[in-house]
PDB file of N, CA and C in Angstrom:
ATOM      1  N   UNK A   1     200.426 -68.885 250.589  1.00  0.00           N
ATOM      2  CA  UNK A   1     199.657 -69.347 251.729  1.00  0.00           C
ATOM      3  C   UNK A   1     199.027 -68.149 252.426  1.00  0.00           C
ATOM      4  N   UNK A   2     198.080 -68.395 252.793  1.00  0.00           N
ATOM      5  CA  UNK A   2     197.434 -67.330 253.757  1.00  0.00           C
ATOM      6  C   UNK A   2     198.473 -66.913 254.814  1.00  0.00           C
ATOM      7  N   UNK A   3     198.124 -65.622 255.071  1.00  0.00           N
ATOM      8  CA  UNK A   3     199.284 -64.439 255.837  1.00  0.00           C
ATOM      9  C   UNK A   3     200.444 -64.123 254.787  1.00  0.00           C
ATOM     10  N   UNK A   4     200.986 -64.748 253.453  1.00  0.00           N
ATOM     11  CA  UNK A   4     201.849 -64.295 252.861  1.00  0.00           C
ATOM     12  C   UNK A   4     201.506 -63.339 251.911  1.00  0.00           C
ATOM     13  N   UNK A   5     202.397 -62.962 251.355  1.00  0.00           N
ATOM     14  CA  UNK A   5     202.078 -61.822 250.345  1.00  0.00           C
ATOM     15  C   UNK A   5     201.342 -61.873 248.865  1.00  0.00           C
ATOM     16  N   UNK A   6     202.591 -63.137 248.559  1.00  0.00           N
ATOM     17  CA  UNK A   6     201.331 -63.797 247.493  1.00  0.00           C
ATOM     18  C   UNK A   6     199.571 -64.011 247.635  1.00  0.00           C
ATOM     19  N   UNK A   7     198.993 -64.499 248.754  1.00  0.00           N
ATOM     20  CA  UNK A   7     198.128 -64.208 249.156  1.00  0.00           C
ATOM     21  C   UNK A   7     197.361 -63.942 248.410  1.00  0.00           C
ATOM     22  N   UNK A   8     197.079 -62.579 248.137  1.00  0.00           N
ATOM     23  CA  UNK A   8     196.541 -61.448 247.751  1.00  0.00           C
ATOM     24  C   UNK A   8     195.938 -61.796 246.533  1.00  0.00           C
ATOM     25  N   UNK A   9     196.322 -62.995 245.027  1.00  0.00           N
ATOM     26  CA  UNK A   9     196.320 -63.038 244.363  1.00  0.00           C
ATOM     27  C   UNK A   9     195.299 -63.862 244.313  1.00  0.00           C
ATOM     28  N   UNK A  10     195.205 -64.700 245.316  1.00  0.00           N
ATOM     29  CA  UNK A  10     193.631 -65.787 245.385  1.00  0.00           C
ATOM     30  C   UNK A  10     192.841 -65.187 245.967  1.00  0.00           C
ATOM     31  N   UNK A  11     192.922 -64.305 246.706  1.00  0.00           N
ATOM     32  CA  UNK A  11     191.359 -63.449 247.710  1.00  0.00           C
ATOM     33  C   UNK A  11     190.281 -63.563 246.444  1.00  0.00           C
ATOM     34  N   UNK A  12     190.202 -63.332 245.354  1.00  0.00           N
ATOM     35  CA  UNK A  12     189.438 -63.058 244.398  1.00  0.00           C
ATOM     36  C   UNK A  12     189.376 -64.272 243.228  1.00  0.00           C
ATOM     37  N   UNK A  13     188.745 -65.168 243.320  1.00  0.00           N
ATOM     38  CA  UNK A  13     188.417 -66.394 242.126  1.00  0.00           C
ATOM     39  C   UNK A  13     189.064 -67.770 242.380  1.00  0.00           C
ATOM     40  N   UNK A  14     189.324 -67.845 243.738  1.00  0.00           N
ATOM     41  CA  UNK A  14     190.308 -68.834 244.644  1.00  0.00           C
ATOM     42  C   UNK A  14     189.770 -69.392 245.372  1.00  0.00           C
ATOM     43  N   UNK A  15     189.324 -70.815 246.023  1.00  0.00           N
ATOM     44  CA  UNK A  15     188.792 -70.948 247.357  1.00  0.00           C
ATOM     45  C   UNK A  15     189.275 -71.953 248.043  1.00  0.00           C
ATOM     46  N   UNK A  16     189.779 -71.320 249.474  1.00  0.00           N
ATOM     47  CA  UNK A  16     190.832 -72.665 250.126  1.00  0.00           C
ATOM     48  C   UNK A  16     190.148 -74.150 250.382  1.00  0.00           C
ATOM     49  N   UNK A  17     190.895 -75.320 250.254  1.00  0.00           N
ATOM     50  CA  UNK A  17     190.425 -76.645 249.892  1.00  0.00           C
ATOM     51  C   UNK A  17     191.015 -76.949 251.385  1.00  0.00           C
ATOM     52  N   UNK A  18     191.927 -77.074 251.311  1.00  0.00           N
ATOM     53  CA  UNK A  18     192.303 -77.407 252.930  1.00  0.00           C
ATOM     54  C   UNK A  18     194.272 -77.447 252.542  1.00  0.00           C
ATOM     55  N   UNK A  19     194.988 -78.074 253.712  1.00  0.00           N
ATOM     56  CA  UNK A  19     196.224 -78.183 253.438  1.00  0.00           C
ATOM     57  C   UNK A  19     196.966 -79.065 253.193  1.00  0.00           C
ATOM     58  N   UNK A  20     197.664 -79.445 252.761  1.00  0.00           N
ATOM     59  CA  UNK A  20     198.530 -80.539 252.192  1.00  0.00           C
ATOM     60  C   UNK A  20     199.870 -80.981 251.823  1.00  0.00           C
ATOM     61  N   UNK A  21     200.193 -81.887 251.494  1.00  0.00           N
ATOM     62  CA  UNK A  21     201.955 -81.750 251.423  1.00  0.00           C
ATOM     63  C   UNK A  21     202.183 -82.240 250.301  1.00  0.00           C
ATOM     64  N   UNK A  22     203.179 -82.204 249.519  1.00  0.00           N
ATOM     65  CA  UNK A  22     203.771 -82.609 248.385  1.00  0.00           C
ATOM     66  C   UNK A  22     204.995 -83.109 248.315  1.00  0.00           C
ATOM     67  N   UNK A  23     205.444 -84.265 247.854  1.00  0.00           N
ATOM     68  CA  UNK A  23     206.835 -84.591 247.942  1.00  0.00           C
ATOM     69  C   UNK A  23     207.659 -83.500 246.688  1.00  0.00           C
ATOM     70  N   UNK A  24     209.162 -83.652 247.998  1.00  0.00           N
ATOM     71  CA  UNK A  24     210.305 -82.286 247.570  1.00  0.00           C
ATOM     72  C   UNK A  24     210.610 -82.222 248.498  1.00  0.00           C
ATOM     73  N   UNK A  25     211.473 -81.152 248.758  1.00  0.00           N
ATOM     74  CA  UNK A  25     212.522 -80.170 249.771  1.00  0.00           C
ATOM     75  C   UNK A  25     211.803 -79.119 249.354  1.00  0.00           C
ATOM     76  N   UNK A  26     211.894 -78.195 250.723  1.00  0.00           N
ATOM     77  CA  UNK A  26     211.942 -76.551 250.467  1.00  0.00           C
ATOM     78  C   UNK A  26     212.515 -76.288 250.789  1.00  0.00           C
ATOM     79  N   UNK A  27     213.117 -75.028 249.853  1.00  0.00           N
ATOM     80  CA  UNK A  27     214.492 -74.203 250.228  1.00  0.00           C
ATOM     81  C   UNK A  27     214.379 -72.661 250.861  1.00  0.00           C
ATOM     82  N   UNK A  28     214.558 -72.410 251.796  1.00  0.00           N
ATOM     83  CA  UNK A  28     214.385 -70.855 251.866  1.00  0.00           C
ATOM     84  C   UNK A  28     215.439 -69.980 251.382  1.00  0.00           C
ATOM     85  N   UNK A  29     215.191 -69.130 249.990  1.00  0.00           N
ATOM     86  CA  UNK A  29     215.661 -68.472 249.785  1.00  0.00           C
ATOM     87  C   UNK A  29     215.583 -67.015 249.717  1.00  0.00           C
ATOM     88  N   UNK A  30     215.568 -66.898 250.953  1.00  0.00           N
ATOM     89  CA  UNK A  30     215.869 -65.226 251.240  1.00  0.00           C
ATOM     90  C   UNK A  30     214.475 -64.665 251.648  1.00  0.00           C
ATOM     91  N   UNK A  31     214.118 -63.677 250.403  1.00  0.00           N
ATOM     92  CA  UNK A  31     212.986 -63.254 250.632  1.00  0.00           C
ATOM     93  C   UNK A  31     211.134 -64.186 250.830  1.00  0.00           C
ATOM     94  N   UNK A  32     211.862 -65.351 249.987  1.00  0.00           N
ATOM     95  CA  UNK A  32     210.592 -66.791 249.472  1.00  0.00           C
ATOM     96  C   UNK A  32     211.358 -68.055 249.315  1.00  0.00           C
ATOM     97  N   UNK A  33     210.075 -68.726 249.364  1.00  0.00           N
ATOM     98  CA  UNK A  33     210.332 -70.570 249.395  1.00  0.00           C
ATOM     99  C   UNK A  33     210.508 -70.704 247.969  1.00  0.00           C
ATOM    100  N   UNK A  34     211.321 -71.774 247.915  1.00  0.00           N
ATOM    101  CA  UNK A  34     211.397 -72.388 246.607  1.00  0.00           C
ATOM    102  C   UNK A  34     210.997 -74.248 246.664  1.00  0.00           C
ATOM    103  N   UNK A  35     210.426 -74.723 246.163  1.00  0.00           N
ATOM    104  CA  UNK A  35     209.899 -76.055 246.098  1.00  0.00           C
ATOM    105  C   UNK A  35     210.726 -76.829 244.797  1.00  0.00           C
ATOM    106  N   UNK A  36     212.188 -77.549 245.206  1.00  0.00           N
ATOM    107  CA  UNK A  36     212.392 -78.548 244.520  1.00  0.00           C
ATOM    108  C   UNK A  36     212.801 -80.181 244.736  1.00  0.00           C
ATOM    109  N   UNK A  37     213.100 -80.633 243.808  1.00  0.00           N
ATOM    110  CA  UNK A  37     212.736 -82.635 243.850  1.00  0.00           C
ATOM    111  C   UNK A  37     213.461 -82.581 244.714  1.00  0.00           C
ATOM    112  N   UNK A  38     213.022 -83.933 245.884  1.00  0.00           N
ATOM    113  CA  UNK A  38     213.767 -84.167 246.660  1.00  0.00           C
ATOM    114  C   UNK A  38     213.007 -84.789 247.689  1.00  0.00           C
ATOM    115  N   UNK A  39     213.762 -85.929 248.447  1.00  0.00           N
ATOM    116  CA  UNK A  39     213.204 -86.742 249.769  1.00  0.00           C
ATOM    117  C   UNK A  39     212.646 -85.824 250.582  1.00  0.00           C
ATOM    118  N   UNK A  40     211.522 -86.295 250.895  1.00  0.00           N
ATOM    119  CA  UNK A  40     210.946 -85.561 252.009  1.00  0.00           C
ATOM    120  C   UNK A  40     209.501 -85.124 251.360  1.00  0.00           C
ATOM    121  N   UNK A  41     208.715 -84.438 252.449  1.00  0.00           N
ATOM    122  CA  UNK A  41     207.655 -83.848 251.952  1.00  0.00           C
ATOM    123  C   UNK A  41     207.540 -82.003 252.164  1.00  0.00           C
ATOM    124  N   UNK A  42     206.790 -81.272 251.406  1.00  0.00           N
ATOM    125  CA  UNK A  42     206.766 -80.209 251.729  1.00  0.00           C
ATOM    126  C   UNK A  42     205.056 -79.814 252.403  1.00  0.00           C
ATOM    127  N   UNK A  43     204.920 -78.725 253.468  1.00  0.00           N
ATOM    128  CA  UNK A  43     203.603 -78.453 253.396  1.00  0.00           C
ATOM    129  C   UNK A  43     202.879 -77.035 252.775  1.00  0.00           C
ATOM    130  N   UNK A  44     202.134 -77.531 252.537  1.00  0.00           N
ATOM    131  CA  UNK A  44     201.494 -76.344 251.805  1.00  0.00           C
ATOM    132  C   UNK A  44     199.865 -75.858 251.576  1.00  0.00           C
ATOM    133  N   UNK A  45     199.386 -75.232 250.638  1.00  0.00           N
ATOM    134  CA  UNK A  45     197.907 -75.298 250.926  1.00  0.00           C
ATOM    135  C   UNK A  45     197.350 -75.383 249.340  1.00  0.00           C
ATOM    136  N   UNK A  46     195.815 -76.066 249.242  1.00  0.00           N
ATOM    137  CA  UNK A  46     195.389 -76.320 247.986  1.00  0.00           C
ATOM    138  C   UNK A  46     194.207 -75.147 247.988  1.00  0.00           C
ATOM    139  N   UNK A  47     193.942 -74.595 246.764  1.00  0.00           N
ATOM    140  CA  UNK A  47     192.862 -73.891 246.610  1.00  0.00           C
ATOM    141  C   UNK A  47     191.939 -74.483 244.948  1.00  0.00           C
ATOM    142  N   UNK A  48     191.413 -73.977 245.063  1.00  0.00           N
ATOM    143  CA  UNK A  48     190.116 -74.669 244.059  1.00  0.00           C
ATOM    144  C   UNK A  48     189.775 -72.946 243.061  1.00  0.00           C
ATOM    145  N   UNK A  49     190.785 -73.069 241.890  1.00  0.00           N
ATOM    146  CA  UNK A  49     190.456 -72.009 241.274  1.00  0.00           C
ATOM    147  C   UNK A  49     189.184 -71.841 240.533  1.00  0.00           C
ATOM    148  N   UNK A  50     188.424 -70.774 240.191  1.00  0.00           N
ATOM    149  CA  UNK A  50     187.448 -70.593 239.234  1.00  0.00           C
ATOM    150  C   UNK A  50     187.847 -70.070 238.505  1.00  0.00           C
ATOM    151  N   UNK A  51     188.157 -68.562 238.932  1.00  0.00           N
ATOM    152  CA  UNK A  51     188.321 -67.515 238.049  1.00  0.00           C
ATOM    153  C   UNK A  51     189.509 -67.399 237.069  1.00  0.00           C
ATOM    154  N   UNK A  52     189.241 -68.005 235.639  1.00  0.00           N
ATOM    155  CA  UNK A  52     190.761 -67.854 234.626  1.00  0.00           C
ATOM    156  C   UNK A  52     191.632 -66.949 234.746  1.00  0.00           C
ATOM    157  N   UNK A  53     191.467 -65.699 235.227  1.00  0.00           N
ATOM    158  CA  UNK A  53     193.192 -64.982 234.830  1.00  0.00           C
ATOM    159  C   UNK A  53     193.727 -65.380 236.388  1.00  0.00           C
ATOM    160  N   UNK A  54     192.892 -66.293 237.253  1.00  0.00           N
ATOM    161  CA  UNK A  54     194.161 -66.464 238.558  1.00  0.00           C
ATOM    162  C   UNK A  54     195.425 -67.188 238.128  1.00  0.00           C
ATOM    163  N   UNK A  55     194.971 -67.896 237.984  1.00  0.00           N
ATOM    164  CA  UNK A  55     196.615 -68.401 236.866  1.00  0.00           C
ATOM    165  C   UNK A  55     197.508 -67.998 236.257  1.00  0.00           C
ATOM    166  N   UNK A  56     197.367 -67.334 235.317  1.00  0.00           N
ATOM    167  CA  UNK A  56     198.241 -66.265 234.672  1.00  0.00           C
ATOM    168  C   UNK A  56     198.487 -65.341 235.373  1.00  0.00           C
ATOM    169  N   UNK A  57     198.042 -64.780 236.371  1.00  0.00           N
ATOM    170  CA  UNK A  57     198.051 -64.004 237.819  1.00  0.00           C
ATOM    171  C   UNK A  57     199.254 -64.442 238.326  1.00  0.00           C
ATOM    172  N   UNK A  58     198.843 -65.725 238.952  1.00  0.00           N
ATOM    173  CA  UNK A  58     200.041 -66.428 240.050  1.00  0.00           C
ATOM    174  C   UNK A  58     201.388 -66.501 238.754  1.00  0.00           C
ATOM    175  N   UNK A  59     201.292 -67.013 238.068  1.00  0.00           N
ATOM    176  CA  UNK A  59     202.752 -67.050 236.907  1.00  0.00           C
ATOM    177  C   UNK A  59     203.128 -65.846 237.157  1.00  0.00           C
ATOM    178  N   UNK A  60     202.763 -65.036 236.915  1.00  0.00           N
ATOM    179  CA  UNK A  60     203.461 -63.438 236.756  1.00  0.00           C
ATOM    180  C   UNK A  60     204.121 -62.909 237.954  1.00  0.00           C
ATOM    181  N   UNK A  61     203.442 -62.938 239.222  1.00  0.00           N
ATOM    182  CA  UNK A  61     203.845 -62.962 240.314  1.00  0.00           C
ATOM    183  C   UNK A  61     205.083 -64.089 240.875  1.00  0.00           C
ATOM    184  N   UNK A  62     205.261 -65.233 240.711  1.00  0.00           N
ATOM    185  CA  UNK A  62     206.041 -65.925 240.788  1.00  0.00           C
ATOM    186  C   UNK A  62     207.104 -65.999 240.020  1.00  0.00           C
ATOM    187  N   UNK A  63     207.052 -65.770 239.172  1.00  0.00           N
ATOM    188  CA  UNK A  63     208.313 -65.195 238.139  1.00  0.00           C
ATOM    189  C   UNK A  63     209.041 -66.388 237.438  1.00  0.00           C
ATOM    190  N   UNK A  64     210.119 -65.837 236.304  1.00  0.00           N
ATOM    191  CA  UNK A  64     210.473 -67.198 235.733  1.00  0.00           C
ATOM    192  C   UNK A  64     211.313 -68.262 236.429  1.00  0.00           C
ATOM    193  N   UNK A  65     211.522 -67.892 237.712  1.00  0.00           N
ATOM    194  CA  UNK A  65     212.835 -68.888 238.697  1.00  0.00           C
ATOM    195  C   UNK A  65     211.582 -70.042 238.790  1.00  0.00           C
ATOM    196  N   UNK A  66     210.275 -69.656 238.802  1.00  0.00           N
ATOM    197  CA  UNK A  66     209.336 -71.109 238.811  1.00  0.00           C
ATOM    198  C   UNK A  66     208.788 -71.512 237.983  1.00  0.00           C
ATOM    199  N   UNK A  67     208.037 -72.759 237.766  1.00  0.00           N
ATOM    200  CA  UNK A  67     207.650 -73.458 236.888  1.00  0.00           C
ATOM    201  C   UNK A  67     206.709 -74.188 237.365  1.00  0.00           C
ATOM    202  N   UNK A  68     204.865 -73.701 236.856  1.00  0.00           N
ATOM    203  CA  UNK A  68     204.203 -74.503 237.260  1.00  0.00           C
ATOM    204  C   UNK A  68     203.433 -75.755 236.431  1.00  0.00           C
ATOM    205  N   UNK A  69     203.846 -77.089 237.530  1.00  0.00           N
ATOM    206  CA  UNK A  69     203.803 -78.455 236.752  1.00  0.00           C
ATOM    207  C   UNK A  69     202.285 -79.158 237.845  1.00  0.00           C
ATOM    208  N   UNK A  70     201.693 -79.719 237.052  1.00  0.00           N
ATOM    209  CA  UNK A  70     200.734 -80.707 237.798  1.00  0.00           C
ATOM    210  C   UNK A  70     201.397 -81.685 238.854  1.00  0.00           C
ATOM    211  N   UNK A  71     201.103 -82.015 239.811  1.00  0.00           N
ATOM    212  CA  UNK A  71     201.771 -83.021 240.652  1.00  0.00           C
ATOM    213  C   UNK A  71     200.450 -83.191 242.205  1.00  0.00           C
ATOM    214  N   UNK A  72     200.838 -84.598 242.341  1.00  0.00           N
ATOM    215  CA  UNK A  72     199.775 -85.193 243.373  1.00  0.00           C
ATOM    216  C   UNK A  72     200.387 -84.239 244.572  1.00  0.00           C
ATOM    217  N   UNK A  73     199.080 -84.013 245.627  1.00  0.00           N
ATOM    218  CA  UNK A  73     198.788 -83.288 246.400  1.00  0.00           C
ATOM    219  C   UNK A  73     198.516 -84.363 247.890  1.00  0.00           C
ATOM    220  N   UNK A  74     198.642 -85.082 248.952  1.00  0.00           N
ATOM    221  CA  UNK A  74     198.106 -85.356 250.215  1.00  0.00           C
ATOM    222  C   UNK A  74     197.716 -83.971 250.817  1.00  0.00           C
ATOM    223  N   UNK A  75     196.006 -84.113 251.106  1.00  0.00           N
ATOM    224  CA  UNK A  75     195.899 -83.410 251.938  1.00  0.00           C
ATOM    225  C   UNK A  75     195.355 -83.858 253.209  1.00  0.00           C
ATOM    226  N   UNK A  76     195.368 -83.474 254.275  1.00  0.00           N
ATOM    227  CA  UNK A  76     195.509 -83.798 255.819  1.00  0.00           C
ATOM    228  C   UNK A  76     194.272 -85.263 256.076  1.00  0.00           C
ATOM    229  N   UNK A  77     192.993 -85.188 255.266  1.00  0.00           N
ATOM    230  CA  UNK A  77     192.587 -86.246 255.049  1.00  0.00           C
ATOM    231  C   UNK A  77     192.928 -87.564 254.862  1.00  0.00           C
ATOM    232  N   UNK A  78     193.897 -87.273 253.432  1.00  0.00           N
ATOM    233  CA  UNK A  78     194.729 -88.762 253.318  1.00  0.00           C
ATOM    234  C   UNK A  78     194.130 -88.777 251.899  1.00  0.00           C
ATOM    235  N   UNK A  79     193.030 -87.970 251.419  1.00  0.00           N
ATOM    236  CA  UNK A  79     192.838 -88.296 250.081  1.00  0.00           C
ATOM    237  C   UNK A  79     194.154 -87.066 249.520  1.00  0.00           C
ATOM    238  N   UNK A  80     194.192 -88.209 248.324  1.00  0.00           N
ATOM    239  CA  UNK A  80     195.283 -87.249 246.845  1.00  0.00           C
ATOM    240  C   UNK A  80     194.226 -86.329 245.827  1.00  0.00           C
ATOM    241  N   UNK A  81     194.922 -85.529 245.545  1.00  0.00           N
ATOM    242  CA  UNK A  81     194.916 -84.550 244.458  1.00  0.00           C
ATOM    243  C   UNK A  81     195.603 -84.294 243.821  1.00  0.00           C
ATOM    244  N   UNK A  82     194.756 -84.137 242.262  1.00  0.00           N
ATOM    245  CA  UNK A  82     195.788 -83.375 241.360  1.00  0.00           C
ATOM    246  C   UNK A  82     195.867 -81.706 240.879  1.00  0.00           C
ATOM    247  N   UNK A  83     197.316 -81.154 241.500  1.00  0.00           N
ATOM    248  CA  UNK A  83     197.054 -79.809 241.689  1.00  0.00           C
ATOM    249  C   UNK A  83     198.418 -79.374 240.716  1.00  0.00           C
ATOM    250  N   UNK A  84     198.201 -78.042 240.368  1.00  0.00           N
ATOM    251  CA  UNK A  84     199.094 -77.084 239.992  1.00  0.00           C
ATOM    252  C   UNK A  84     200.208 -76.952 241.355  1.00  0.00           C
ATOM    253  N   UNK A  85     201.502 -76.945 240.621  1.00  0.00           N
ATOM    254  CA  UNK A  85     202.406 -76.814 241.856  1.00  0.00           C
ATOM    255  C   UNK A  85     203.398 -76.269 241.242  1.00  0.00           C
ATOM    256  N   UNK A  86     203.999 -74.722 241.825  1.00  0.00           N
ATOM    257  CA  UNK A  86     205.288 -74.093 241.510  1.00  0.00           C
ATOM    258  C   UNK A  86     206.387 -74.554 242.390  1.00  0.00           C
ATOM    259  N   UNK A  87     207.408 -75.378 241.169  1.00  0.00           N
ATOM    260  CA  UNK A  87     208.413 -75.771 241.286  1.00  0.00           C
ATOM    261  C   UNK A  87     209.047 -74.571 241.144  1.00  0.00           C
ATOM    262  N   UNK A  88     210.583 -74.332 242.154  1.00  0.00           N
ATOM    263  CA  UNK A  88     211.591 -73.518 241.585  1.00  0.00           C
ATOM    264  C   UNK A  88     212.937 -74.280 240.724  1.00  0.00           C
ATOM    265  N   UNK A  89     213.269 -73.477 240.019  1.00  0.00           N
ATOM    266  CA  UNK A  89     214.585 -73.938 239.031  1.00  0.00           C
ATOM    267  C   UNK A  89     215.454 -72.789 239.005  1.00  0.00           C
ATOM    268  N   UNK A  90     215.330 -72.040 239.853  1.00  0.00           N
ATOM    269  CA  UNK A  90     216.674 -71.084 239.411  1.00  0.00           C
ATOM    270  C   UNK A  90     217.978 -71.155 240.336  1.00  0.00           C
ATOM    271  N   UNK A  91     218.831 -70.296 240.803  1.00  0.00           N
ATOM    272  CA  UNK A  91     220.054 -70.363 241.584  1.00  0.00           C
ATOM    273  C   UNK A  91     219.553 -70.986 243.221  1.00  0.00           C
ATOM    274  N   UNK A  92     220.857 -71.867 243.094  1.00  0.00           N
ATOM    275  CA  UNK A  92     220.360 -72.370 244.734  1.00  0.00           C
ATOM    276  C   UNK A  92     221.683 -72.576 245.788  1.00  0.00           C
ATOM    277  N   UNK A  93     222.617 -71.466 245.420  1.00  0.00           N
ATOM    278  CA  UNK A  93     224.106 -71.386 246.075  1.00  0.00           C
ATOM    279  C   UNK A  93     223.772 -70.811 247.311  1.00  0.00           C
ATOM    280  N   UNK A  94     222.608 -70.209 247.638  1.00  0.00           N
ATOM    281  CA  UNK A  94     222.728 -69.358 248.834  1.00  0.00           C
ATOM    282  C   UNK A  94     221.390 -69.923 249.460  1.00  0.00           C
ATOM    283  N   UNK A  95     220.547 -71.042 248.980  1.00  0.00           N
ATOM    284  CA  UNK A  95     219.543 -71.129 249.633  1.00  0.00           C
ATOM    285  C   UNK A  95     220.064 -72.610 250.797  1.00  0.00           C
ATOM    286  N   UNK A  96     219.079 -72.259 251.871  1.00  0.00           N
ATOM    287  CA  UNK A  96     219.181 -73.199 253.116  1.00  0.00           C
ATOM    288  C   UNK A  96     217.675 -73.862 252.740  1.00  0.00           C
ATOM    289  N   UNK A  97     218.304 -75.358 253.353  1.00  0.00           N
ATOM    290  CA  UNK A  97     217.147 -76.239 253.298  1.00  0.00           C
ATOM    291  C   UNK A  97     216.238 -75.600 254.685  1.00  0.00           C
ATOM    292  N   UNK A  98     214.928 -76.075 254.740  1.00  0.00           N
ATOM    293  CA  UNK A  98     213.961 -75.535 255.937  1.00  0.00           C
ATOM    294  C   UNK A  98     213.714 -77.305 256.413  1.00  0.00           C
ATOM    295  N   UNK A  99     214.080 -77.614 257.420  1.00  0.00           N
ATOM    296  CA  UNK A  99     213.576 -78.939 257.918  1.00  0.00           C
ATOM    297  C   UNK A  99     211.977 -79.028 257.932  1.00  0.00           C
ATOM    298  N   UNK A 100     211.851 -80.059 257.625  1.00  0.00           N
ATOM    299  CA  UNK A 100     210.499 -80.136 257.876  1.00  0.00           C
ATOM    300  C   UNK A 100     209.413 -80.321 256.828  1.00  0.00           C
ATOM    301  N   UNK A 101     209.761 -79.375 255.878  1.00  0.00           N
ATOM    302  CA  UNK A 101     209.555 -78.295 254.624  1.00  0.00           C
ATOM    303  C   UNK A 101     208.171 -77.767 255.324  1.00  0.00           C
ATOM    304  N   UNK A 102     208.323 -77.004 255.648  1.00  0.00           N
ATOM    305  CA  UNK A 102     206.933 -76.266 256.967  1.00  0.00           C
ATOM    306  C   UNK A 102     207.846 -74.618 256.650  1.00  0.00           C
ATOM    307  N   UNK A 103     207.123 -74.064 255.840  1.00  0.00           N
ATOM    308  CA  UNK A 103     207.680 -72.697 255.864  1.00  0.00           C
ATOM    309  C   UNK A 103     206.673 -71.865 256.640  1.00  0.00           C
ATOM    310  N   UNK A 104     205.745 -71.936 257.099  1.00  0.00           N
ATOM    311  CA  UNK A 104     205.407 -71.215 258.271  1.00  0.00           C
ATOM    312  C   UNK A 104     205.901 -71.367 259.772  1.00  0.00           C
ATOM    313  N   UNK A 105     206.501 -72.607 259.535  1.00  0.00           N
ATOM    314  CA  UNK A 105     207.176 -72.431 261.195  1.00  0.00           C
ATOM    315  C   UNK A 105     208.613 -72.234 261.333  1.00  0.00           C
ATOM    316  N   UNK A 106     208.757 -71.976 259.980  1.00  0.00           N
ATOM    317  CA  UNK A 106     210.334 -71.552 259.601  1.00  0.00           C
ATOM    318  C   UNK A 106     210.200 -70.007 259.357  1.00  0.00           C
ATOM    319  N   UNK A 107     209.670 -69.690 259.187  1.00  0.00           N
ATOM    320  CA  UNK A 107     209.258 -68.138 258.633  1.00  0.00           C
ATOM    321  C   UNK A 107     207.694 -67.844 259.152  1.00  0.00           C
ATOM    322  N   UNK A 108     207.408 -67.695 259.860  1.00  0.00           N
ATOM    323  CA  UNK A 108     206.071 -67.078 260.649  1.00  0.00           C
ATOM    324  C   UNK A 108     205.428 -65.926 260.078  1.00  0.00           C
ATOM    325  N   UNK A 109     204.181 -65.840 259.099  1.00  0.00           N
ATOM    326  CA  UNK A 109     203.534 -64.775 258.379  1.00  0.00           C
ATOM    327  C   UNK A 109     203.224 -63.670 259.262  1.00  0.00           C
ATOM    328  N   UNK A 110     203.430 -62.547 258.904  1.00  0.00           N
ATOM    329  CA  UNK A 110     203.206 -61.574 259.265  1.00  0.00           C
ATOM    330  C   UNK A 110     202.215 -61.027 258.479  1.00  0.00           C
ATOM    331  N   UNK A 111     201.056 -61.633 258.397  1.00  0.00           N
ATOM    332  CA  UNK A 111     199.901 -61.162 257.729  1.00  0.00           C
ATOM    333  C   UNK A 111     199.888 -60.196 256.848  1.00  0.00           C
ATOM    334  N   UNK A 112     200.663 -60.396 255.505  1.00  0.00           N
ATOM    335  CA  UNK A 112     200.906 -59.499 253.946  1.00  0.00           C
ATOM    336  C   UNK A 112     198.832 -59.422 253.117  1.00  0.00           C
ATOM    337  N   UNK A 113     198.281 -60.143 253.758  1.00  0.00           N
ATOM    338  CA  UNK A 113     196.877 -60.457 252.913  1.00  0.00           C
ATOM    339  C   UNK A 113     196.132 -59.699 252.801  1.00  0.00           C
TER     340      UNK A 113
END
């Protein structure tokens, strides 16, 4: 999301669509969010890729604890989308759920972009 660190990886062949939520839980684990199944919705933001290596970009950066799967998108409109979405699958003994699933108001960016 904009202000995070990841960030950095869409400035270039990325363009923000607006924001949206996805059903799941988010977990905060530690340093980053993790997005898995679960009641509730999460929020988040959609971008509209062009440029091919952003993808293989974001994989690399996100690492193998995620897994990115297609899944419908609400964004603040009310229309759906179908977007790329990194699920996490790795250890989750130490992660806390974030109410809400709103990781900016759980964790407030300190502008990494």
């Amino acid at each position: 999301m904009r202000g995070y660190r990841l960030h950095r990886v869409l400035t270039t062949g990325a363009t923000f669509v607006g924001e949206g939520r996805v059903r799941g839980r988010l977990l905060d684990l530690g340093a980053y969010p993790g997005l898995v199944d679960g009641r509730g919705t999460v929020r988040g933001e959609l971008y509209r890729i062009a440029a091919p290596e952003v993808l293989p970009a974001l994989d690399r950066e996100e690492g193998y604890n995620f897994d990115r799967r297609p899944s419908t998108v609400t964004l603040a409109s009310g229309r759906r989308a179908r977007a790329w979405v990194y699920w996490y699958r790795g250890p989750q003994h130490r992660a806390v759920a974030i109410p809400g699933g709103d990781y900016r108001r759980a964790r407030p960016a300190r502008d990494h972009s």
